[in-house]
N, C-alpha and C. Protein backbone atom coordinates (compact mmCIF):
# COMPACT_ATOMS: atom_id res chain seq x y z
N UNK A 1 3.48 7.99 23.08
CA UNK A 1 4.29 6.85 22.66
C UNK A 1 5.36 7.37 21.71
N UNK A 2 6.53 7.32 22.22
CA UNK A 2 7.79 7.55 21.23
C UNK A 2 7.67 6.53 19.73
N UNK A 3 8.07 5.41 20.10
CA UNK A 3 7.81 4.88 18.85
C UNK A 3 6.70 3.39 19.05
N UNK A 4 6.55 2.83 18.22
CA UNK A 4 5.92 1.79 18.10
C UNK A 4 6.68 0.68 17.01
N UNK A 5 5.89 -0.40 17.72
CA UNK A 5 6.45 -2.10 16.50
C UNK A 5 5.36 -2.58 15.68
N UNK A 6 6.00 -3.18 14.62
CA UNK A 6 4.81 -3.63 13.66
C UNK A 6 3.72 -4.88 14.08
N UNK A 7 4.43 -5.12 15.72
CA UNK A 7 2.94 -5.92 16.53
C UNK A 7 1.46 -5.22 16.07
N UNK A 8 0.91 -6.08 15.73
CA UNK A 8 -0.53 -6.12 15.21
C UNK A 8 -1.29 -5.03 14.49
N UNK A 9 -0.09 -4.82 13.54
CA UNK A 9 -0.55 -4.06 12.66
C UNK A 9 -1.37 -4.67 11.45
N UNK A 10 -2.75 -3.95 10.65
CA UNK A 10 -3.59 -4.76 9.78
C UNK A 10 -3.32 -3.81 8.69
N UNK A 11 -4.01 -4.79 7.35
CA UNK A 11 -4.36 -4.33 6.32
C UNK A 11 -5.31 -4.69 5.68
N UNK A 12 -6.19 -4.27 5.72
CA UNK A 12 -7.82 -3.94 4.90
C UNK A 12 -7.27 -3.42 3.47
N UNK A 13 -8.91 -4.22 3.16
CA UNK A 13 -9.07 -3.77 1.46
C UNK A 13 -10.60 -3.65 1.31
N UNK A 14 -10.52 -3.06 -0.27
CA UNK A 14 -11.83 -2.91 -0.36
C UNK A 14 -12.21 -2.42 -2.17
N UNK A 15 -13.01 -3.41 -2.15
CA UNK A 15 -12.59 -2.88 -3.70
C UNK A 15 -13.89 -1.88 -4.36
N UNK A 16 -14.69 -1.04 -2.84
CA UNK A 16 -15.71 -0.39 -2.84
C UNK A 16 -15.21 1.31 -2.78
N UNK A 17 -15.23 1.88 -3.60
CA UNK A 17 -14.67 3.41 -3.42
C UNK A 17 -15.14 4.17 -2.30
N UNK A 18 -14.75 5.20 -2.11
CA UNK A 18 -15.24 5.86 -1.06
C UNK A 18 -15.77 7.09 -1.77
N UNK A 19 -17.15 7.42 -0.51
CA UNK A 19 -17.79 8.81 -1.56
C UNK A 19 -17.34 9.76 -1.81
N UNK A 20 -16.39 9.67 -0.64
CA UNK A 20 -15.39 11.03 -0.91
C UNK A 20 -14.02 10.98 -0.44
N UNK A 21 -12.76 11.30 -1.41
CA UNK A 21 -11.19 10.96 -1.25
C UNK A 21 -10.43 11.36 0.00
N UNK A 22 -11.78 11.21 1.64
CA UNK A 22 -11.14 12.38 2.71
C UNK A 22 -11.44 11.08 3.67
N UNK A 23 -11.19 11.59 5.34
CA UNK A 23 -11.07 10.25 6.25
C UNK A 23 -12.53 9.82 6.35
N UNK A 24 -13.46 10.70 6.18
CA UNK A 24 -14.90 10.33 6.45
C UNK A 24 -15.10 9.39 5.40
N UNK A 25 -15.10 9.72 4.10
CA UNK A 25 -15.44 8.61 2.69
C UNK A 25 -14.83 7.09 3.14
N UNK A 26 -13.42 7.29 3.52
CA UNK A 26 -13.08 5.80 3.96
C UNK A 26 -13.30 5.30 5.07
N UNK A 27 -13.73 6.03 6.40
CA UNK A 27 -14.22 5.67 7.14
C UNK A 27 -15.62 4.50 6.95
N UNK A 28 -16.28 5.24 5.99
CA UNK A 28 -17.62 4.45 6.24
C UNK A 28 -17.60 3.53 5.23
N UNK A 29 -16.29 2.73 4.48
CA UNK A 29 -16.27 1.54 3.68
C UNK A 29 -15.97 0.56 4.78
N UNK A 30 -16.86 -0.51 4.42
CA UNK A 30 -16.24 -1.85 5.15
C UNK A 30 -14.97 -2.59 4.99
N UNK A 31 -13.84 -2.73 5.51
CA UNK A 31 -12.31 -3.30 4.66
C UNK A 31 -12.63 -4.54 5.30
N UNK A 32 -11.87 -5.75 4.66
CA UNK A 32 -11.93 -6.67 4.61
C UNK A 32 -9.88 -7.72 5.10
N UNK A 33 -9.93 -7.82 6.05
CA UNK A 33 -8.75 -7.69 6.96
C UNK A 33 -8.09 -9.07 5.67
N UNK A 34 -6.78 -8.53 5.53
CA UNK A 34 -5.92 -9.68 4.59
C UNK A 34 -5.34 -10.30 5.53
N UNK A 35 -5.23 -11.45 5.71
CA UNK A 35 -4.16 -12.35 6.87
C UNK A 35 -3.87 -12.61 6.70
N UNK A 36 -2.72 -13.23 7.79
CA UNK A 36 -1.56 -13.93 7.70
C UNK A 36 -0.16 -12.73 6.74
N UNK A 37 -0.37 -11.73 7.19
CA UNK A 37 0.28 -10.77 6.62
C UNK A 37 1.81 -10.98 7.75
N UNK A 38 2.64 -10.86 7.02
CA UNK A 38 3.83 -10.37 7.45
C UNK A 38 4.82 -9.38 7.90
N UNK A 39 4.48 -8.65 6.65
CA UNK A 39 5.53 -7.59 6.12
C UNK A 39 4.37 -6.53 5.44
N UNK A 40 3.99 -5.26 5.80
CA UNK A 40 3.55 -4.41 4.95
C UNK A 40 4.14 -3.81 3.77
N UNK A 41 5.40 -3.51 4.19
CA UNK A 41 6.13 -3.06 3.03
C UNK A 41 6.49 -1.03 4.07
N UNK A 42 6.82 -0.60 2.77
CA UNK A 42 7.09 0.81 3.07
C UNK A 42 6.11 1.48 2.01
N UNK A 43 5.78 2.63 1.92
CA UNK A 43 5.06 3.37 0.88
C UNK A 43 5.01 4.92 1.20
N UNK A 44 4.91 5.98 0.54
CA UNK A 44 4.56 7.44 0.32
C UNK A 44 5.67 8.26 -0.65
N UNK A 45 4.81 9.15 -0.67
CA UNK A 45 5.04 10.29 -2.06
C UNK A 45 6.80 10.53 -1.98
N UNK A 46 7.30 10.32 -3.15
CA UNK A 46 8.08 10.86 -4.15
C UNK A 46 8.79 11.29 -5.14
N UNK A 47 9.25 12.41 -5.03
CA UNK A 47 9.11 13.56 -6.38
C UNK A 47 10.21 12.80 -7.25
N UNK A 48 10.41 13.56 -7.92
CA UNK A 48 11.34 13.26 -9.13
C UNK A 48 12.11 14.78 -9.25
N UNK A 49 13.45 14.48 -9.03
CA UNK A 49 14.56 15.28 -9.73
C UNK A 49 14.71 16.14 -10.69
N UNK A 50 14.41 17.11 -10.82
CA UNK A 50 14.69 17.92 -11.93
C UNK A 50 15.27 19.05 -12.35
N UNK A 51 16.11 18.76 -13.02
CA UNK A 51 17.90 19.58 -13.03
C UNK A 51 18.19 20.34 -13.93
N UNK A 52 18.15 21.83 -13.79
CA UNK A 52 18.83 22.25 -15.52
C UNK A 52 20.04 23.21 -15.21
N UNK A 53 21.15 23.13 -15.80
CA UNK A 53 22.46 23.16 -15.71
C UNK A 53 22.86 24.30 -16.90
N UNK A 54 22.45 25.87 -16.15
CA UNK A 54 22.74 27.08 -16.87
C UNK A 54 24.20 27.33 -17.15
N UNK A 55 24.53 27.53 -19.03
CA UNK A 55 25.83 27.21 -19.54
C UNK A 55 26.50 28.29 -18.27
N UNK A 56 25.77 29.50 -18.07
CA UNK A 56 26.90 30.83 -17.68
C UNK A 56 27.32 30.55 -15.96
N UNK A 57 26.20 29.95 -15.11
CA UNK A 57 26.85 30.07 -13.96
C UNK A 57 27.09 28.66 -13.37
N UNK A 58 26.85 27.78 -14.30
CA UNK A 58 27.95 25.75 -13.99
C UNK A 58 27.08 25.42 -13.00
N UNK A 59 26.33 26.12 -12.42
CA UNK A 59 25.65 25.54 -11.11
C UNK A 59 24.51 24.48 -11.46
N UNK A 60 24.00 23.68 -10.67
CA UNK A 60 22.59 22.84 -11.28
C UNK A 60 21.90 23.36 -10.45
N UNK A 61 20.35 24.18 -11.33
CA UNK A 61 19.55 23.97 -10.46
C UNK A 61 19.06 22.68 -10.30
N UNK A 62 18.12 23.16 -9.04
CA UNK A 62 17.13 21.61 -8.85
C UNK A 62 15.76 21.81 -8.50
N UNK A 63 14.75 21.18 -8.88
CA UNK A 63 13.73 21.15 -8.81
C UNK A 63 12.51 19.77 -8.50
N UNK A 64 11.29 20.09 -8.43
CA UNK A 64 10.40 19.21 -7.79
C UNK A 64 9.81 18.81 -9.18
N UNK A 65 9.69 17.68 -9.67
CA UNK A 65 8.99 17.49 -10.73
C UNK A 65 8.08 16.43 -10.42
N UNK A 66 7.39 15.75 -11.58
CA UNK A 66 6.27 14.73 -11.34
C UNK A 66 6.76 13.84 -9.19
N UNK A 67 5.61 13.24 -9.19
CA UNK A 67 5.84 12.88 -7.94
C UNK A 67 4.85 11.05 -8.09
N UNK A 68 5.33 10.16 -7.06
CA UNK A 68 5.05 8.99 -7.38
C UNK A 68 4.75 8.88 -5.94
N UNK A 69 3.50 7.64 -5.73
CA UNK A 69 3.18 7.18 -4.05
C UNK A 69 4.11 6.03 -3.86
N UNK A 70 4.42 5.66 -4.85
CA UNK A 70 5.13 4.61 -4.67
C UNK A 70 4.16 3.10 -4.73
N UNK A 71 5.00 2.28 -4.48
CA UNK A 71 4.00 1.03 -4.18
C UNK A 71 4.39 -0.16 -3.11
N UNK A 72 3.26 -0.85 -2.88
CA UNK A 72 3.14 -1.77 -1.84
C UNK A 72 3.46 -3.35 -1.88
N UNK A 73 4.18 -3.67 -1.35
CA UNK A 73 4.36 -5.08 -1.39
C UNK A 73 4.17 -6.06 -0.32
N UNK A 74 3.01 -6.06 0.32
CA UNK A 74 2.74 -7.29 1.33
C UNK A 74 3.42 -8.25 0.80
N UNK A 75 3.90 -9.27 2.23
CA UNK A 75 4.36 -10.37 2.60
C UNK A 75 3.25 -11.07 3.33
N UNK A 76 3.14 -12.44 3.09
CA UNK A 76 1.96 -12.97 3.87
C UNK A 76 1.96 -14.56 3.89
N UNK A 77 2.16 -15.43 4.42
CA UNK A 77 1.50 -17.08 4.48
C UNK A 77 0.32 -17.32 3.73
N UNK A 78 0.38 -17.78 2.60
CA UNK A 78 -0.78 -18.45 1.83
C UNK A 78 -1.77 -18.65 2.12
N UNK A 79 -2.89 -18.27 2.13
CA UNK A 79 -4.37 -19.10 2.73
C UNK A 79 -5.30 -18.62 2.07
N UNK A 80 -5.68 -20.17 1.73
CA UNK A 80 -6.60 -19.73 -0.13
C UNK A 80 -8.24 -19.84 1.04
N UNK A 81 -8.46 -19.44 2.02
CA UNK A 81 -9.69 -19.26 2.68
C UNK A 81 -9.80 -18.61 3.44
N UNK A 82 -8.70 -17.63 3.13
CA UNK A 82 -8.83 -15.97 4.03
C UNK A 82 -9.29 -14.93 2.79
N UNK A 83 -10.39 -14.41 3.32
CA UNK A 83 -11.11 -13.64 2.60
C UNK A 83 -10.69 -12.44 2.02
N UNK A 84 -9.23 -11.59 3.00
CA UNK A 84 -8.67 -10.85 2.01
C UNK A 84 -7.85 -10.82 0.87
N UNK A 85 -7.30 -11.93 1.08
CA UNK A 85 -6.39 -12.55 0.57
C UNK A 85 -7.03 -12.78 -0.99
N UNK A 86 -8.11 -13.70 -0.99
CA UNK A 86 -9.38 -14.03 -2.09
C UNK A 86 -9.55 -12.37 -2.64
N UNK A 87 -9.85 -11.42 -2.19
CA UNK A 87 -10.01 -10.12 -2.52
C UNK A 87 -9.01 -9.41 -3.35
N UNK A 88 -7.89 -9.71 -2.75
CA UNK A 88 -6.54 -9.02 -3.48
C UNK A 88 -6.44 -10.26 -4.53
N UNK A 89 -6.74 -11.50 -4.96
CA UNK A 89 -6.63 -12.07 -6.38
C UNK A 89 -7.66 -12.22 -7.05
N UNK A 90 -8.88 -11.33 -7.07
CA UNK A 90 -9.86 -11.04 -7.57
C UNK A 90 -9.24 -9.65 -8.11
N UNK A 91 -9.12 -8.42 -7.31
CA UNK A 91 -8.37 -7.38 -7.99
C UNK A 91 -7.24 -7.49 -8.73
N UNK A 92 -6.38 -8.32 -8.65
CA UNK A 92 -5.39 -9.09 -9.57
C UNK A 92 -6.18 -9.05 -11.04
N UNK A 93 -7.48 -9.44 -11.03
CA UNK A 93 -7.51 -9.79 -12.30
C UNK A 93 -8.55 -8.64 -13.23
N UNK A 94 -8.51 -7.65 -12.26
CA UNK A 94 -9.49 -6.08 -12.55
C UNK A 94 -8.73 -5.09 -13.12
N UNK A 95 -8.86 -3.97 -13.59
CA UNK A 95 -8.29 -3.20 -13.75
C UNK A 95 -8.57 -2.15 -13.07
N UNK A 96 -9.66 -2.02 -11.86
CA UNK A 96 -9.86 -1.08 -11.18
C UNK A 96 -9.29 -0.83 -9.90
N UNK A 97 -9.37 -0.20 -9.35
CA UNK A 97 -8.37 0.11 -8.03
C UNK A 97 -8.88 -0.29 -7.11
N UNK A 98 -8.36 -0.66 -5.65
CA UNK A 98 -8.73 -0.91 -4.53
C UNK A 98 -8.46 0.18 -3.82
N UNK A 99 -8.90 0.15 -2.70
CA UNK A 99 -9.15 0.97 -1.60
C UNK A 99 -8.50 0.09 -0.29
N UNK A 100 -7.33 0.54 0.34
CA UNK A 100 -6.52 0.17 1.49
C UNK A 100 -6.28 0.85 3.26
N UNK A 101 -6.97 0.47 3.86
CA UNK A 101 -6.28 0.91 4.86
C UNK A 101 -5.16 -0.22 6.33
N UNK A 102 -4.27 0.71 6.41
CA UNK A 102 -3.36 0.44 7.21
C UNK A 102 -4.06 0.70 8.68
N UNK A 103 -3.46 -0.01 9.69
CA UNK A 103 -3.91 0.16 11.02
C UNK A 103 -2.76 -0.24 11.82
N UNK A 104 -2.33 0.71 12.58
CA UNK A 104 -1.27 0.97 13.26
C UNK A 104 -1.44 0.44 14.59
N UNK A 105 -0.19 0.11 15.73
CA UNK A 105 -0.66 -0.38 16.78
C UNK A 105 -0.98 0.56 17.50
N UNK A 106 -0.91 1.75 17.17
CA UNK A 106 -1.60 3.02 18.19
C UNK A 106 -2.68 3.50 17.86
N UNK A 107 -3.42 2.65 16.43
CA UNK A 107 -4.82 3.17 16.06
C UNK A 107 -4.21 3.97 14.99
N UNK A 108 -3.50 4.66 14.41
CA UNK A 108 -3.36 5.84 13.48
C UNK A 108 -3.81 5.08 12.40
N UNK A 109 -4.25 5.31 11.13
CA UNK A 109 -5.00 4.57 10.12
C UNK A 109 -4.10 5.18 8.82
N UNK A 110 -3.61 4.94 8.17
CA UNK A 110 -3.33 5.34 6.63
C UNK A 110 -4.32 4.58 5.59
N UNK A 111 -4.78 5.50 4.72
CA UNK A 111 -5.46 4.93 3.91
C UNK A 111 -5.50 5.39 2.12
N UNK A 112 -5.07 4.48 1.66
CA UNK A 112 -4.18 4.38 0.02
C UNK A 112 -5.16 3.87 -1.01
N UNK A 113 -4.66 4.24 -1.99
CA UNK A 113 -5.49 3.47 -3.29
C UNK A 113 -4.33 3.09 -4.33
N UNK A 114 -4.77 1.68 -4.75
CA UNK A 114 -3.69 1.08 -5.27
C UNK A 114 -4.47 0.38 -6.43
N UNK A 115 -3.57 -0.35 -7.30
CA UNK A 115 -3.67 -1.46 -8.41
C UNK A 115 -3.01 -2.58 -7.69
N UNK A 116 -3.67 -3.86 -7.81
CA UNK A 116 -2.99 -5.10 -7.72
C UNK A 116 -2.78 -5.60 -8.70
N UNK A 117 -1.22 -5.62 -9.00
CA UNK A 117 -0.20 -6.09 -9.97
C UNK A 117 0.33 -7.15 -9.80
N UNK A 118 0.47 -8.06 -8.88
CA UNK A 118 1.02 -9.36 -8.77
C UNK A 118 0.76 -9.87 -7.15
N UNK A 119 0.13 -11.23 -7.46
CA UNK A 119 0.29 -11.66 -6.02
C UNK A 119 0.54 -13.60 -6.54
N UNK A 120 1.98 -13.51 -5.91
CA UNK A 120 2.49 -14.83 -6.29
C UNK A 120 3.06 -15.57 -5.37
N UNK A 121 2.45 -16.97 -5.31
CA UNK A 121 2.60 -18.01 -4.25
C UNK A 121 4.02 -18.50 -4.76
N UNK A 122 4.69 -18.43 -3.36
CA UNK A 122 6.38 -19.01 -3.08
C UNK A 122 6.38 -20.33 -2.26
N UNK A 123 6.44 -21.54 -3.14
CA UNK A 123 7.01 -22.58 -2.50
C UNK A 123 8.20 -22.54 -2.21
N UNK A 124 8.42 -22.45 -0.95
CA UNK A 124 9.84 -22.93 -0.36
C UNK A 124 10.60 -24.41 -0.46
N UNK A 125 11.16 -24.54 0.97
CA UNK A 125 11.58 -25.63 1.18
C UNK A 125 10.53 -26.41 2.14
N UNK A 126 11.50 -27.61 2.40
CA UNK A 126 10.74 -28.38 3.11
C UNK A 126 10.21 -27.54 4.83
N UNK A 127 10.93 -26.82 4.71
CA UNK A 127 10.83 -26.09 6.35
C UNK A 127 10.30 -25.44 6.36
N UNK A 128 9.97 -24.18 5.42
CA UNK A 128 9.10 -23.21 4.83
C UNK A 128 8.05 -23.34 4.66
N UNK A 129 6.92 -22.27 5.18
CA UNK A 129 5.63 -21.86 4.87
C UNK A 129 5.93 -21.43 4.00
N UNK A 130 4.14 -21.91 3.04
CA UNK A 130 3.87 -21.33 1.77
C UNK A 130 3.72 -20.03 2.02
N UNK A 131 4.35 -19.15 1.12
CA UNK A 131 3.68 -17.84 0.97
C UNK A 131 3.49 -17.34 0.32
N UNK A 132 3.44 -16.14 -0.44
CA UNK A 132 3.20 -15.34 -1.56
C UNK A 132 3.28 -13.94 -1.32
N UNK A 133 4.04 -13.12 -2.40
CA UNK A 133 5.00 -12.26 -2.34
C UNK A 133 3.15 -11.41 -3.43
N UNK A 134 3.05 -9.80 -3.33
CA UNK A 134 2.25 -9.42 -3.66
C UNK A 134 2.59 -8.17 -3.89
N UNK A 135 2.17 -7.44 -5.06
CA UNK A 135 2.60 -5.94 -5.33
C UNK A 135 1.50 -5.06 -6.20
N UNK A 136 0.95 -4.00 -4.54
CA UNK A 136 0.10 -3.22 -5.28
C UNK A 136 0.74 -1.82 -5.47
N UNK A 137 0.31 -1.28 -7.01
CA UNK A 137 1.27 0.10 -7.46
C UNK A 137 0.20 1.29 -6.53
N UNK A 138 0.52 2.21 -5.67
CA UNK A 138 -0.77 3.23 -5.62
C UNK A 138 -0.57 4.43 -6.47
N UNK A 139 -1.84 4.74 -6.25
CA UNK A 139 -2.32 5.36 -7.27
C UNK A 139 -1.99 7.21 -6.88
N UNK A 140 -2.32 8.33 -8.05
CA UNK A 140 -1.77 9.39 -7.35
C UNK A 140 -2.88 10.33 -6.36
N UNK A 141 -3.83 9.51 -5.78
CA UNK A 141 -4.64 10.13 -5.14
C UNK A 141 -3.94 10.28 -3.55
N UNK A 142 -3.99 10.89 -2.88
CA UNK A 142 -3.34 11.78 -1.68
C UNK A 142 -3.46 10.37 -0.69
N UNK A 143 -2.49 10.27 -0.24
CA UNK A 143 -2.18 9.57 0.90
C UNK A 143 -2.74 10.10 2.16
N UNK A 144 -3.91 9.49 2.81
CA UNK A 144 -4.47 10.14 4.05
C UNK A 144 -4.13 9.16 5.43
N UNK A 145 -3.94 10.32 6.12
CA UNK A 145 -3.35 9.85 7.91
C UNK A 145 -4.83 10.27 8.56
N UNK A 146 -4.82 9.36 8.84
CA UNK A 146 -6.13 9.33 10.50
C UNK A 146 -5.46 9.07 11.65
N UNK A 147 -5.21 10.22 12.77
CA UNK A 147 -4.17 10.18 14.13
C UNK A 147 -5.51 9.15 14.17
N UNK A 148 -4.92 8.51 15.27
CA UNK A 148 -5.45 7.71 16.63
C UNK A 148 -6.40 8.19 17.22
């Protein structure tokens, strides 16, 4: 498959660690599917810029410094009786991390660890579904790919 669409792509949570930070540890957690999801967002590692500008030859070096996963912002339709949903505003109010995996429409799995930092219901208009806009920071533990 050249490329793929964000047709039926999921996102699991879990606010159960895994025994170990590799595909097997998250394999064997149960995730708990968030619905009515929209929009996953974008997410993975990067560095930070780092420049020092020697008086004698004007040139800048450049370099790799600290590095960030970035963070996540699901999009989703409101539904105060979807169970992931209930999950991610329970971690809202934790300070411990969740455990995420992505599921691709070709099966490939990404699987992240994050903080939930905000998950806030958007009344629209009259035409508009409720929804709520949500932002988890991840954390700097290694971003893992499970092919298909």
């Amino acid at each position: 498959m050249a490329h793929q669409t964000a047709s039926g792509v999921t996102l699991g949570i879990s606010a159960a660690a895994p025994a170990t930070h590799d595909t097997a540890g998250f394999d064997a957690l149960t995730f708990i599917p968030v619905g009515e999801i929209t929009n996953v967002g974008e997410f993975g590692k990067e560095w930070a810029l780092v420049t020092h500008n020697p008086l004698s030859t004007r040139g800048t070096k450049k370099g790799k410094g600290s590095y960030n996963n970035g963070n996540l912002n699901p999009s989703l339709a409101l539904d105060p009786d979807d169970a992931g949903q209930t999950a991610m505003e329970t971690a809202l109010e934790s300070d411990d991390p969740v455990y995420m995996a992505i599921t691709l429409q070709d099966g490939t799995i990404f699987y992240l660890v994050g903080l939930v930092m905000s998950f806030k219901p958007n009344i629209g208009g009259v035409d508009d579904v409720v929804t709520a806009t949500t932002s988890i920071e991840l954390t700097p533990e290694q971003i893992l790919k499970k092919a298909a």
